[in-house]
Protein backbone atom coordinates (compact mmCIF):
# COMPACT_ATOMS: atom_id res chain seq x y z
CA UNK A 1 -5.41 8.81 14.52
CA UNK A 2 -9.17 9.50 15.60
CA UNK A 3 -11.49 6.37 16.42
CA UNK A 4 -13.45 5.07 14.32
CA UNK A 5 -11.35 5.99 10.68
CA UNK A 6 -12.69 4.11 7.28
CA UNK A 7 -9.74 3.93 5.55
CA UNK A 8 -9.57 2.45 1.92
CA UNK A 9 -6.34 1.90 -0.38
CA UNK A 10 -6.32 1.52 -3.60
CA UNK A 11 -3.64 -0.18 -4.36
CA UNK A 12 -1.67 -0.88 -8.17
CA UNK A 13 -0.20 -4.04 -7.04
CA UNK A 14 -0.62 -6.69 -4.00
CA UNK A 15 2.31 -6.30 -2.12
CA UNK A 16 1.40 -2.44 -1.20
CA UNK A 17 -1.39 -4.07 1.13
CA UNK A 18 1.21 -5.15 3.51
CA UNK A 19 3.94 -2.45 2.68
CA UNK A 20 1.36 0.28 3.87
CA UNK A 21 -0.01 -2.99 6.86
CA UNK A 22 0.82 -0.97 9.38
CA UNK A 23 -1.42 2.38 8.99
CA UNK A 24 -4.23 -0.48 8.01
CA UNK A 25 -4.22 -2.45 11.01
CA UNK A 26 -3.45 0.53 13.45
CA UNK A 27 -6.71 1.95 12.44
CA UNK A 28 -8.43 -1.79 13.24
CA UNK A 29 -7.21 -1.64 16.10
CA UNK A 30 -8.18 1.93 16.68
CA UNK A 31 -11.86 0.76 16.31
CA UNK A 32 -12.09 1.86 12.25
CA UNK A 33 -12.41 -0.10 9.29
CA UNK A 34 -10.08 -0.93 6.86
CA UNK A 35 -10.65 -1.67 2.96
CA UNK A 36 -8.13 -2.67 0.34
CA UNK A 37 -9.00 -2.91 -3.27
CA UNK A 38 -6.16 -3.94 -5.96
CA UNK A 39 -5.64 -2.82 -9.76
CA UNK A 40 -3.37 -5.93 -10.60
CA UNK A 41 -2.61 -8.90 -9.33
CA UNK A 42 -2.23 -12.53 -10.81
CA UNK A 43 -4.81 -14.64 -10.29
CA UNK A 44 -2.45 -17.25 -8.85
CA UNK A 45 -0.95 -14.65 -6.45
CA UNK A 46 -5.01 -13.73 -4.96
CA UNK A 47 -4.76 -15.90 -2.34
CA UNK A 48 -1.61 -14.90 -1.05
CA UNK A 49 -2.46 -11.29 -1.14
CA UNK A 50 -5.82 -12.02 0.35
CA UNK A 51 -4.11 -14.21 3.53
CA UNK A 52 -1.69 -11.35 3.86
CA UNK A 53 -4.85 -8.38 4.03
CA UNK A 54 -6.42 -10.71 6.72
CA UNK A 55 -3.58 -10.91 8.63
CA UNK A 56 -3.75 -7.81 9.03
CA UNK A 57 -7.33 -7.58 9.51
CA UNK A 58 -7.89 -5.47 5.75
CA UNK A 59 -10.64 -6.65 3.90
CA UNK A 60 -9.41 -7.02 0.21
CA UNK A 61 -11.15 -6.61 -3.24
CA UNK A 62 -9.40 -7.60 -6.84
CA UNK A 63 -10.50 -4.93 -9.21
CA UNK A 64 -8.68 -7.87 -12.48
CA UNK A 65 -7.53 -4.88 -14.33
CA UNK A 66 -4.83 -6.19 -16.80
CA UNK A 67 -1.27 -5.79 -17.33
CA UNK A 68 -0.11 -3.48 -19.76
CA UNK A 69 -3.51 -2.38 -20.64
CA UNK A 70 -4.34 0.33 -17.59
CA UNK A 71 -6.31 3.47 -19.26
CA UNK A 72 -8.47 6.31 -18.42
CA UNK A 73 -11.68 4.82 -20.28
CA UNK A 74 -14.75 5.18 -18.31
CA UNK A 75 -15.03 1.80 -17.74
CA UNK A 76 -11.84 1.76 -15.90
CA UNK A 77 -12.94 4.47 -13.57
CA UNK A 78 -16.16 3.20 -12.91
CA UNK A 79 -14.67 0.16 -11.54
CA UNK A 80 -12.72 2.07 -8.87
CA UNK A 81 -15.19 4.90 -8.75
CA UNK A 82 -17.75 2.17 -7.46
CA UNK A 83 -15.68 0.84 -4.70
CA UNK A 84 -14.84 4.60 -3.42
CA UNK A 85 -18.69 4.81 -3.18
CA UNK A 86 -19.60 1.75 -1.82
CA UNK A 87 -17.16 2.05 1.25
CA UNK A 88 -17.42 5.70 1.61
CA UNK A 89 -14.17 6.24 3.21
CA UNK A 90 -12.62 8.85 5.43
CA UNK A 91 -9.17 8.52 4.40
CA UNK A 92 -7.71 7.04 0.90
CA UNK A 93 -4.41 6.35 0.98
CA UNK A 94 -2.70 5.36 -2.96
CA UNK A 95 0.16 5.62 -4.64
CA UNK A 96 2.42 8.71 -4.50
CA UNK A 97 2.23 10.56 -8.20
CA UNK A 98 6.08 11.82 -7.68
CA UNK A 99 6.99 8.39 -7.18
CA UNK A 100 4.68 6.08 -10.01
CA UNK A 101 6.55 8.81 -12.63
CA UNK A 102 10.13 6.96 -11.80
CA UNK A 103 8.58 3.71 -10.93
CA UNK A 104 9.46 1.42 -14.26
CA UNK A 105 6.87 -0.80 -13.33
CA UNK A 106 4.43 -1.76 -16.11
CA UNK A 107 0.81 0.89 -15.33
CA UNK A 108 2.26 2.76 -12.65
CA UNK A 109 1.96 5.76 -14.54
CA UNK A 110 -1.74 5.77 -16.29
CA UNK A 111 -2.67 4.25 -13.12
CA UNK A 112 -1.55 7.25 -11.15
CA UNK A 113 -3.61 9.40 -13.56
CA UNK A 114 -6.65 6.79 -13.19
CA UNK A 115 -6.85 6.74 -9.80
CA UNK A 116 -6.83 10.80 -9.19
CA UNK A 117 -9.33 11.16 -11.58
CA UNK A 118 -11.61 8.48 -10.37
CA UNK A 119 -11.29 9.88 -6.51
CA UNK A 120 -12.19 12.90 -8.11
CA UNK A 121 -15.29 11.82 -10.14
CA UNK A 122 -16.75 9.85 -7.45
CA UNK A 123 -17.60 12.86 -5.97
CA UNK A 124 -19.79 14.13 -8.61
CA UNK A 125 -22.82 13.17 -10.59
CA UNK A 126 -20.64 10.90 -13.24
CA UNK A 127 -21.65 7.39 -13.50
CA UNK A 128 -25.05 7.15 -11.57
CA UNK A 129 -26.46 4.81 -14.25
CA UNK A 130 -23.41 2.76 -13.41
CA UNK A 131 -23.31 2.54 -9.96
CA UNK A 132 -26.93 2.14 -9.20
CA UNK A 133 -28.17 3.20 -5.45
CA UNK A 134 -24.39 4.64 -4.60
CA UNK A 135 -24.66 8.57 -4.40
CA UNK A 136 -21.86 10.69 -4.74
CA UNK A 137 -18.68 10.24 -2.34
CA UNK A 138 -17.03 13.80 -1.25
CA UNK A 139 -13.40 13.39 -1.99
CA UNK A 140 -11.97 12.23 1.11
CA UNK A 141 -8.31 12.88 2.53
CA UNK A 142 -5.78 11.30 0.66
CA UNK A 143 -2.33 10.23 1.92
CA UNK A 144 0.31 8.71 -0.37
CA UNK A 145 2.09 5.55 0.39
CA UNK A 146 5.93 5.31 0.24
CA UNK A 147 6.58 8.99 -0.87
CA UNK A 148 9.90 10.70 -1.90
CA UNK A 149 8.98 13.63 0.25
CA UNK A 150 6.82 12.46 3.04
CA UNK A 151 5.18 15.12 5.68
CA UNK A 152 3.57 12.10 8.04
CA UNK A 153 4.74 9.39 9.77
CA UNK A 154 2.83 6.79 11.44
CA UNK A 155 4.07 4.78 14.92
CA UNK A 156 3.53 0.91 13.54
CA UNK A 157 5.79 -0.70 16.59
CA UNK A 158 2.40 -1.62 17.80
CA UNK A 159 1.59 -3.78 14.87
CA UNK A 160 5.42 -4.29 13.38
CA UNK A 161 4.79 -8.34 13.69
CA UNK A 162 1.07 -8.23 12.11
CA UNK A 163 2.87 -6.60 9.35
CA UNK A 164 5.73 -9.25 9.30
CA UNK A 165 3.51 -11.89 9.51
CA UNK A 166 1.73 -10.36 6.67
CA UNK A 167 4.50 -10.15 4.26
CA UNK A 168 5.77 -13.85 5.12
CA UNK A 169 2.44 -15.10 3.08
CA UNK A 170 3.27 -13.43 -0.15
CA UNK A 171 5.37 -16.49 -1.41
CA UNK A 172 5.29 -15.59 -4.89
CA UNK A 173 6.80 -12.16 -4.54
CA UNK A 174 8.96 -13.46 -2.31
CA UNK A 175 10.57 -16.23 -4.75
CA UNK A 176 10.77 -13.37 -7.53
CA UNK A 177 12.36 -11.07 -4.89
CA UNK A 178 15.15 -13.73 -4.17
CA UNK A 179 15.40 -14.25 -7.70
CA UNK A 180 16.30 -10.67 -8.64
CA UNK A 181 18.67 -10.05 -5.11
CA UNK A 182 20.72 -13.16 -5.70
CA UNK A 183 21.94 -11.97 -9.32
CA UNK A 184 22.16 -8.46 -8.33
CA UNK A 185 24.48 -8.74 -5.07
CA UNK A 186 27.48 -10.19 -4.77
CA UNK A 187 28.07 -12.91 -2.11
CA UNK A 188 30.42 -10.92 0.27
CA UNK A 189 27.58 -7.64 0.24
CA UNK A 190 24.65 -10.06 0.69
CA UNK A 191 26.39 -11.91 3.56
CA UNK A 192 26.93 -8.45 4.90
CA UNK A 193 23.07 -7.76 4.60
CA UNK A 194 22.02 -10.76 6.12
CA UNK A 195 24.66 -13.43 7.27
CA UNK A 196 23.93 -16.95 5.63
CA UNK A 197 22.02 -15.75 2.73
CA UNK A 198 23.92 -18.01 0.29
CA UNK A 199 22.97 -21.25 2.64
CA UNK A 200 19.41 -20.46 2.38
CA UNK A 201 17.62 -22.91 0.56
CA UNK A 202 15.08 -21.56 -2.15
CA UNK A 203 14.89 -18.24 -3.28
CA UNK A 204 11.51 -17.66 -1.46
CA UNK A 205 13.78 -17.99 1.36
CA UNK A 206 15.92 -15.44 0.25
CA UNK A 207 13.44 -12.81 -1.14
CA UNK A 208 12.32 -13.04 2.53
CA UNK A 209 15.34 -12.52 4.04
CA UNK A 210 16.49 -9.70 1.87
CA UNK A 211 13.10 -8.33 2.57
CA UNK A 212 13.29 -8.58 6.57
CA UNK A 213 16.57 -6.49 6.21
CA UNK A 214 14.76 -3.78 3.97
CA UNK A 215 11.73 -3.26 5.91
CA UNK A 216 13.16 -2.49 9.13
CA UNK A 217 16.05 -0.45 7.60
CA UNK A 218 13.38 1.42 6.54
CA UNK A 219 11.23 1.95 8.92
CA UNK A 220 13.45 2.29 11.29
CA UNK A 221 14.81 5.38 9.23
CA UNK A 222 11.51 6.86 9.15
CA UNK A 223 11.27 6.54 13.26
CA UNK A 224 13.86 6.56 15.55
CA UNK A 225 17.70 6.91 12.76
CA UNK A 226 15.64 10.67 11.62
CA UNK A 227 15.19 11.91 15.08
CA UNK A 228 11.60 10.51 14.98
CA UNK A 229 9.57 9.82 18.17
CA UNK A 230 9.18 6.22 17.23
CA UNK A 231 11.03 3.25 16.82
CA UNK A 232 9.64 1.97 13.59
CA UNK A 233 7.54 4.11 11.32
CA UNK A 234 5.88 3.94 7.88
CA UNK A 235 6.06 7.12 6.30
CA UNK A 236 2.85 9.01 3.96
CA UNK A 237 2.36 12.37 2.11
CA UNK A 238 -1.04 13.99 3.25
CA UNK A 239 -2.56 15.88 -0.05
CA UNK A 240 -2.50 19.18 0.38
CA UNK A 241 -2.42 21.34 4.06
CA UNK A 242 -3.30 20.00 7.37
CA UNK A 243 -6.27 22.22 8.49
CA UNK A 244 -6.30 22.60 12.71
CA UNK A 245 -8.14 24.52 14.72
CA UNK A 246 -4.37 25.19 16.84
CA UNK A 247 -0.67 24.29 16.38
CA UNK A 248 -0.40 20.79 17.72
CA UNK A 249 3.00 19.41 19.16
């Protein structure tokens, strides 16, 4: 990735911070910026999102959209249009469209629609009276976070224990994650997954475990268990072609 990136996501919910932590902080530490600006997201779980995003060095904005309620009225895009032109970003990376359609969580869907359409309006001369002294933002590259058909992958062995370290401060997703994996597995496959799962002692303890187990199956399957070139990888869909000057390796 070039020096000097300004990346924003906009995320639906306040776990994707740290699920797409890696790209983030690999630009930091590339010498770019990166900006992180969530739809929903309890008011109780802020602060645990927010510790997570500056673990990894992301500065975070709560956007206080509410549940069940995401629409396409122009006060809803003016809230995100405003961000896209206040940070003026080179890269947006958001949910993938392919994936919010199967996704039965509550507002993945209009919020897929919300957030294309905003990108795209805050590009144009919509909502000046609005967002006073913010021109126009050209629609910048867009890359979709955990995609059913990626074309990217990004090397994040670098920063693989930012991002751990990240995801150990989101407590309350956590405890519901624990919740929902000790009804749903069976003690023999758990202890399979993770040996001593059913001696742990809270479920935030277990959602974390579980979660330790996912995240490196799966980035490990998007690096080195594909044939990749690196050992743990998050994987993205770039919107439409990748324009070079020459075939790169």
């Amino acid at each position: 990735m070039p020096k000097g990136q300004k990346i924003l996501f906009l995320g639906v919910y306040g776990m994707e911070v740290v699920e797409c932590g890696g790209a983030l902080a690999k630009n930091i530490l590339n010498g770019g910026e990166s900006y992180a600006s969530i739809m929903l997201c309890r008011e109780t779980s802020q602060p645990q999102v927010k510790s997570a995003a500056e673990t990894l060095g992301v500065k975070v904005s709560f956007l206080n959209f509410e549940y069940g309620t995401v629409d396409l009225s122009k006060e809803s895009k003016v809230k995100l249009i405003k961000r896209i032109r206040e940070i003026k970003p080179d890269i947006i990376i958001t949910q993938d469209p392919e994936h919010s359609f199967h996704d039965l969580d509550p507002d993945r869907r209009p919020a897929m629609t919300l957030l294309l359409e905003s990108i795209a309006l805050a590009s144009r001369d919509y909502a000046l009276d609005e967002t006073p002294g913010l021109a126009p933002h050209p629609i910048p590259t867009i890359y979709y976070m955990t995609p059913h058909h990626p074309n990217t992958v990004i090397d994040i062995s670098q920063v693989w224990e930012k991002k751990e370290k990240a995801m150990d401060m989101l407590e309350s997703q956590m405890e519901f994650s624990g919740k929902h994996f000790d009804e749903m597995l069976d003690l023999k496959t758990v202890e399979m997954l993770y040996p001593g799962f059913s001696k742990l002692d809270s479920y935030q303890e277990k959602g974390r475990a579980m979660h330790k187990v996912l995240d490196k199956a799966v980035h490990v399957y998007h690096g080195l268990a594909t044939h990749g070139h690196f050992a743990l990888a998050e994987a993205y869909r770039r919107e439409g072609n990748f324009h070079l000057q020459e075939l790169i390796k």
